[in-house]
Protein backbone atom coordinates (compact mmCIF):
# COMPACT_ATOMS: atom_id res chain seq x y z
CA UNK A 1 0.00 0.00 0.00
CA UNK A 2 1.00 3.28 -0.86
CA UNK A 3 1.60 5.75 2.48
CA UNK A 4 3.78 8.02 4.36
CA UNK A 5 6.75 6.04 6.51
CA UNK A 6 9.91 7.26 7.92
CA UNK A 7 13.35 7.49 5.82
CA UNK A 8 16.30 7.71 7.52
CA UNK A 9 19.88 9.65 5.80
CA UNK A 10 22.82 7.61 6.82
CA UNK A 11 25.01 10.36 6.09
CA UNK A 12 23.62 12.75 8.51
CA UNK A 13 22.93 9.83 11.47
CA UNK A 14 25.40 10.16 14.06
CA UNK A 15 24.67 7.05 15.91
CA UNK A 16 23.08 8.70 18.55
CA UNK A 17 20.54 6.27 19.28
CA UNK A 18 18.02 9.32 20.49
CA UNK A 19 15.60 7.90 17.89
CA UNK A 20 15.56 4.37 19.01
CA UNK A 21 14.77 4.99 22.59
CA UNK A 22 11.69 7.77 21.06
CA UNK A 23 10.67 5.11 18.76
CA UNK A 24 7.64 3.91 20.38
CA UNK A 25 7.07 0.78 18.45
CA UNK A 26 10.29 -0.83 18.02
CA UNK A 27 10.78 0.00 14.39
CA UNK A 28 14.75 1.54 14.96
CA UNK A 29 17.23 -0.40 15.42
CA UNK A 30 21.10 0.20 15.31
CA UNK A 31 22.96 -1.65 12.30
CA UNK A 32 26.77 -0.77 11.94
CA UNK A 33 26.32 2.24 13.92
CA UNK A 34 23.61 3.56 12.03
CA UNK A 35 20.10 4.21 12.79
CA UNK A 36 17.64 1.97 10.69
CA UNK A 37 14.19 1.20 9.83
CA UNK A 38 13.64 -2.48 10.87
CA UNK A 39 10.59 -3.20 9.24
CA UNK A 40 8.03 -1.16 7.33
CA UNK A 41 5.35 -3.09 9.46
CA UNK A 42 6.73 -1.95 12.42
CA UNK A 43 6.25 2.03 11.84
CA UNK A 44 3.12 3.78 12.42
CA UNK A 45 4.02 6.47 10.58
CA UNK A 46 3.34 9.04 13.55
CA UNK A 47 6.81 10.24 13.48
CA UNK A 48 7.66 10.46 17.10
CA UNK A 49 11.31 10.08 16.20
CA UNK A 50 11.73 12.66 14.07
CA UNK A 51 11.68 15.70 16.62
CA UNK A 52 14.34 13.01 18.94
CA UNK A 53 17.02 13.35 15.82
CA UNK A 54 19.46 16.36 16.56
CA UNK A 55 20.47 16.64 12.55
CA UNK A 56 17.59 16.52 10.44
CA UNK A 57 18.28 12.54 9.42
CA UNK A 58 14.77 11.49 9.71
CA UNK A 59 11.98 12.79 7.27
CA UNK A 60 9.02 11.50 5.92
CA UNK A 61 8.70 9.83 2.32
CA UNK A 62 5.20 8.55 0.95
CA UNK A 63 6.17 4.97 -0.49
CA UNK A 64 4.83 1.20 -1.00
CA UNK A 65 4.89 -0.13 2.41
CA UNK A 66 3.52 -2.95 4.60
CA UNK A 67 0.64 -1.36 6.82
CA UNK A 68 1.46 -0.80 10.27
CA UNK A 69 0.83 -3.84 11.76
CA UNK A 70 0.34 -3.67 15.72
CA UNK A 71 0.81 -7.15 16.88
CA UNK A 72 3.93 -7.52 15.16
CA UNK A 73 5.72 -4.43 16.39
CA UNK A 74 4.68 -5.61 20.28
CA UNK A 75 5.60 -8.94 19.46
CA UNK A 76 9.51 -7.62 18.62
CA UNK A 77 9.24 -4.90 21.38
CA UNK A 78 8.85 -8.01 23.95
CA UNK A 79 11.44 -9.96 22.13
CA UNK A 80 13.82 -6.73 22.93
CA UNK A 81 13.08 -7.07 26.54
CA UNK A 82 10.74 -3.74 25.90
CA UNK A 83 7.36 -3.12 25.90
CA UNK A 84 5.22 0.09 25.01
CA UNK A 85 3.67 0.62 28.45
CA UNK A 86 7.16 0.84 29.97
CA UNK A 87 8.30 3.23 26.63
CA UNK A 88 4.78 5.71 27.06
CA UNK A 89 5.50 6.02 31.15
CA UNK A 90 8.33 7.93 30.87
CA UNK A 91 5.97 10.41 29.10
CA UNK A 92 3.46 10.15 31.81
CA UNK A 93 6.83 9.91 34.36
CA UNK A 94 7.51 13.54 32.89
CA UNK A 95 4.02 14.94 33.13
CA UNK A 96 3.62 14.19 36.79
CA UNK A 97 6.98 15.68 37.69
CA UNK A 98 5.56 18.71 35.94
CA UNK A 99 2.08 18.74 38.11
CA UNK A 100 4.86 18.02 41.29
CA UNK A 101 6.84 21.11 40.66
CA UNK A 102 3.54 23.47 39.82
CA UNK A 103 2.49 21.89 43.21
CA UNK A 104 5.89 23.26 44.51
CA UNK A 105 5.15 26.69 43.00
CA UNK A 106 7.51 26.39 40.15
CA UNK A 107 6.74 26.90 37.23
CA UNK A 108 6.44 24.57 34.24
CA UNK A 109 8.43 24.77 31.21
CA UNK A 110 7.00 25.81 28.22
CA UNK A 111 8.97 23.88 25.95
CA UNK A 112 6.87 21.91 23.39
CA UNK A 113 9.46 20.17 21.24
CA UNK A 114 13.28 19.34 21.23
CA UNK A 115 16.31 20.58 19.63
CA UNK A 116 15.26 24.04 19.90
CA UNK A 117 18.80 25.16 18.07
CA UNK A 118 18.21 26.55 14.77
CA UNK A 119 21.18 24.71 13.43
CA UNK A 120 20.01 21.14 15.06
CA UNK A 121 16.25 21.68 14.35
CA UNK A 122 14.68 19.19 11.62
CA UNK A 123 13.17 20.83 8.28
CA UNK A 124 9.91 18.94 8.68
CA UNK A 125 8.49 17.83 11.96
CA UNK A 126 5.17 16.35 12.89
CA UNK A 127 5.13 19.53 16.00
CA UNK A 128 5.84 22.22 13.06
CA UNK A 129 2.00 21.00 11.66
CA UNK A 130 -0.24 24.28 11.88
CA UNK A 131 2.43 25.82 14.42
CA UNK A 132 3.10 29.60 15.92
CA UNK A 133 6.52 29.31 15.32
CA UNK A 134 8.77 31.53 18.12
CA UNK A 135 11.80 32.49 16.72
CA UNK A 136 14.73 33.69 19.72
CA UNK A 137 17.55 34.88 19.87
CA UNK A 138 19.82 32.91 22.46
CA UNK A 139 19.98 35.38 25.27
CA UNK A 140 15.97 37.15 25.44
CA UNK A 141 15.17 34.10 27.58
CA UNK A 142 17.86 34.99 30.74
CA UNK A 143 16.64 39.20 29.98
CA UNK A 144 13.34 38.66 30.21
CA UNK A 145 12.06 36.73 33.51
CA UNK A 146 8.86 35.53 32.29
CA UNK A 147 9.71 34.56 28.72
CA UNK A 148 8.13 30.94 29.17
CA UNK A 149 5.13 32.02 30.42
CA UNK A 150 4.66 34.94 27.92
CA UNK A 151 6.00 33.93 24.84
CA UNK A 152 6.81 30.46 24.55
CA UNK A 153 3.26 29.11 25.62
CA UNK A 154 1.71 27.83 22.62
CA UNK A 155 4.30 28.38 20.27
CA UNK A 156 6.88 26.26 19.29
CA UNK A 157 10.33 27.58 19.97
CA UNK A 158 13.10 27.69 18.29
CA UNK A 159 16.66 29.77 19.43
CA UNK A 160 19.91 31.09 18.15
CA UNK A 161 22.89 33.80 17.63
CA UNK A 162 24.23 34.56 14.10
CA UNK A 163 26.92 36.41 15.72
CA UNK A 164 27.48 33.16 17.73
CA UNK A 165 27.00 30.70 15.06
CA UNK A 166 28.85 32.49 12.50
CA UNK A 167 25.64 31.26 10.24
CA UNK A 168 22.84 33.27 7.91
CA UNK A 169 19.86 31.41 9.27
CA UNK A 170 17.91 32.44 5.91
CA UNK A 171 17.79 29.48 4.62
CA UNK A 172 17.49 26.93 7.25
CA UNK A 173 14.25 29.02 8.04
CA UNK A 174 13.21 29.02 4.81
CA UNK A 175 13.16 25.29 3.99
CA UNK A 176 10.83 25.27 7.42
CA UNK A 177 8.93 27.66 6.30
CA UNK A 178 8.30 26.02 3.05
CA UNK A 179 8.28 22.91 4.31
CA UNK A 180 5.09 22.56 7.07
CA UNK A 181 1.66 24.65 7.73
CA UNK A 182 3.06 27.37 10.09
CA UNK A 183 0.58 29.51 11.39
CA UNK A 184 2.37 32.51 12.55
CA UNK A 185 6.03 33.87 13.04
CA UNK A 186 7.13 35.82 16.33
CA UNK A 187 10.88 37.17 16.23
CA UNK A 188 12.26 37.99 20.02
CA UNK A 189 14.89 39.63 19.75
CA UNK A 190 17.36 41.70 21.98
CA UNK A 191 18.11 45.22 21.18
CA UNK A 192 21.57 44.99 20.75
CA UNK A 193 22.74 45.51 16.97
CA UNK A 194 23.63 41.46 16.60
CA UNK A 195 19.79 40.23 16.85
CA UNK A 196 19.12 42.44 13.87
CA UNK A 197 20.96 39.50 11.66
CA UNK A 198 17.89 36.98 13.10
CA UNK A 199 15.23 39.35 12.27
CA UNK A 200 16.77 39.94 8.64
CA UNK A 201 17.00 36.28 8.70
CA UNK A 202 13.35 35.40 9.60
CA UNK A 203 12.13 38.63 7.61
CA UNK A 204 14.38 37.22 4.47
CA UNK A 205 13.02 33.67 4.79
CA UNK A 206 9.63 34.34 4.97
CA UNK A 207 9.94 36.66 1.71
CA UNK A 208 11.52 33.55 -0.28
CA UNK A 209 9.08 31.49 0.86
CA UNK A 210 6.55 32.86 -0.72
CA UNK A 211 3.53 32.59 1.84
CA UNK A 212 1.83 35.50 3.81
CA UNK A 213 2.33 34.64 7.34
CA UNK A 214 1.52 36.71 9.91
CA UNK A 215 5.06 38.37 11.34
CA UNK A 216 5.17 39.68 14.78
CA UNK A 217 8.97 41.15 16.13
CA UNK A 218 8.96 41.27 19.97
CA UNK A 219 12.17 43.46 20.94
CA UNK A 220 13.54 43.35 24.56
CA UNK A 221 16.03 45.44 26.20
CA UNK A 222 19.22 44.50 28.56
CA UNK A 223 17.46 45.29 31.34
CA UNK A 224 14.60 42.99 30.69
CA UNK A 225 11.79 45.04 29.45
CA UNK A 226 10.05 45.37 26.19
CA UNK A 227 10.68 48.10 23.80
């Protein structure tokens, strides 16, 4: 049947093995020190890995496959020694230790997907799907005391420092842009000269992209206060 399944660069996998232990299925495995698709049958074609990889590796292809085939990826998960109640409770581990600390009167991070680095960040991601897409530079979030609460709730965030990185962003942006259903941009950016590179970046890729999304530039001062 024809549908959309996971392909996997071996050039760009580093081994990391960050996809295998996101996989919820089973379907990665390590061959040669490579990341690999086991078995079409195996992958539900959710794409939980594809935020876990930290260089883009994993996209998604529409292709003849086996369907997804339930049994047979719990079948290998016990064969592994794994199973997916025991994969999905870390999840539910992690959303409990968030209640504990809002308990505590700390507050919750408002981080909805990882990398957040510009440079690390995958071109297509199942969290990118009908985003508001928060672009920051590295150092708004120590300026600005509430930045989780105010800007990074419901918006997926993404961070860097073209003076830092030594990078034009442009294009990275760009292929993101062009690549998923974003919603709406918001730059935040300090006031020093340097963040005006990640504005002209955003303001550049959003031009070559060709779509009219909303742009919204949030500017913040070095004593923490908005401009």
């Amino acid at each position: 049947m024809l549908r959309k399944i996971i392909s996997i660069d071996e050039d760009l996998c580093t081994g990391c093995e960050l996809c295998v232990n996101a996989c919820h299925e089973g379907a990665i495995g390590m061959v040669g020190g490579k990341a690999k698709l086991l078995r079409d049958d195996y992958c539900d074609g959710l794409g939980d890995c594809l935020p876990a990889c930290p260089t883009g590796a994993i996209t998604f292809i529409e292709r003849e496959a086996a369907p997804y085939d339930e049994a047979a990826a719990l079948d290998h998960l016990a064969r592994e020694g794994r199973d997916a109640a025991t994969i999905a409770g870390a999840a539910v581990a992690a959303e409990v230790a968030a209640a504990e600390r809002s308990e505590a009167g700390m507050r919750p991070s408002q981080i909805a997907s990882w990398p957040i680095e510009i440079k690390l960040v995958p071109i297509q991601a199942p969290y990118f799907a009908d985003a508001d897409l928060l672009v920051a530079a590295d150092c708004t979030a120590f300026a600005y005391g509430d930045f989780h609460k105010d800007f990074m709730r419901d918006r997926v965030t993404i961070i860097g420092c073209p003076k830092l990185d030594g990078v034009d962003y442009a294009e990275k942006l760009q292929a993101i842009l062009e690549s998923n259903d974003i919603r709406s941009v918001t730059v935040a950016r300090m006031e020093v000269p340097c963040c005006g590179g990640l504005e002209n970046a955003v303001r550049r890729a959003l031009e070559a992209s060709g779509k009219d999304i909303p742009l919204e530039v949030i500017t913040i001062s070095r004593t923490g206060n908005l401009l």
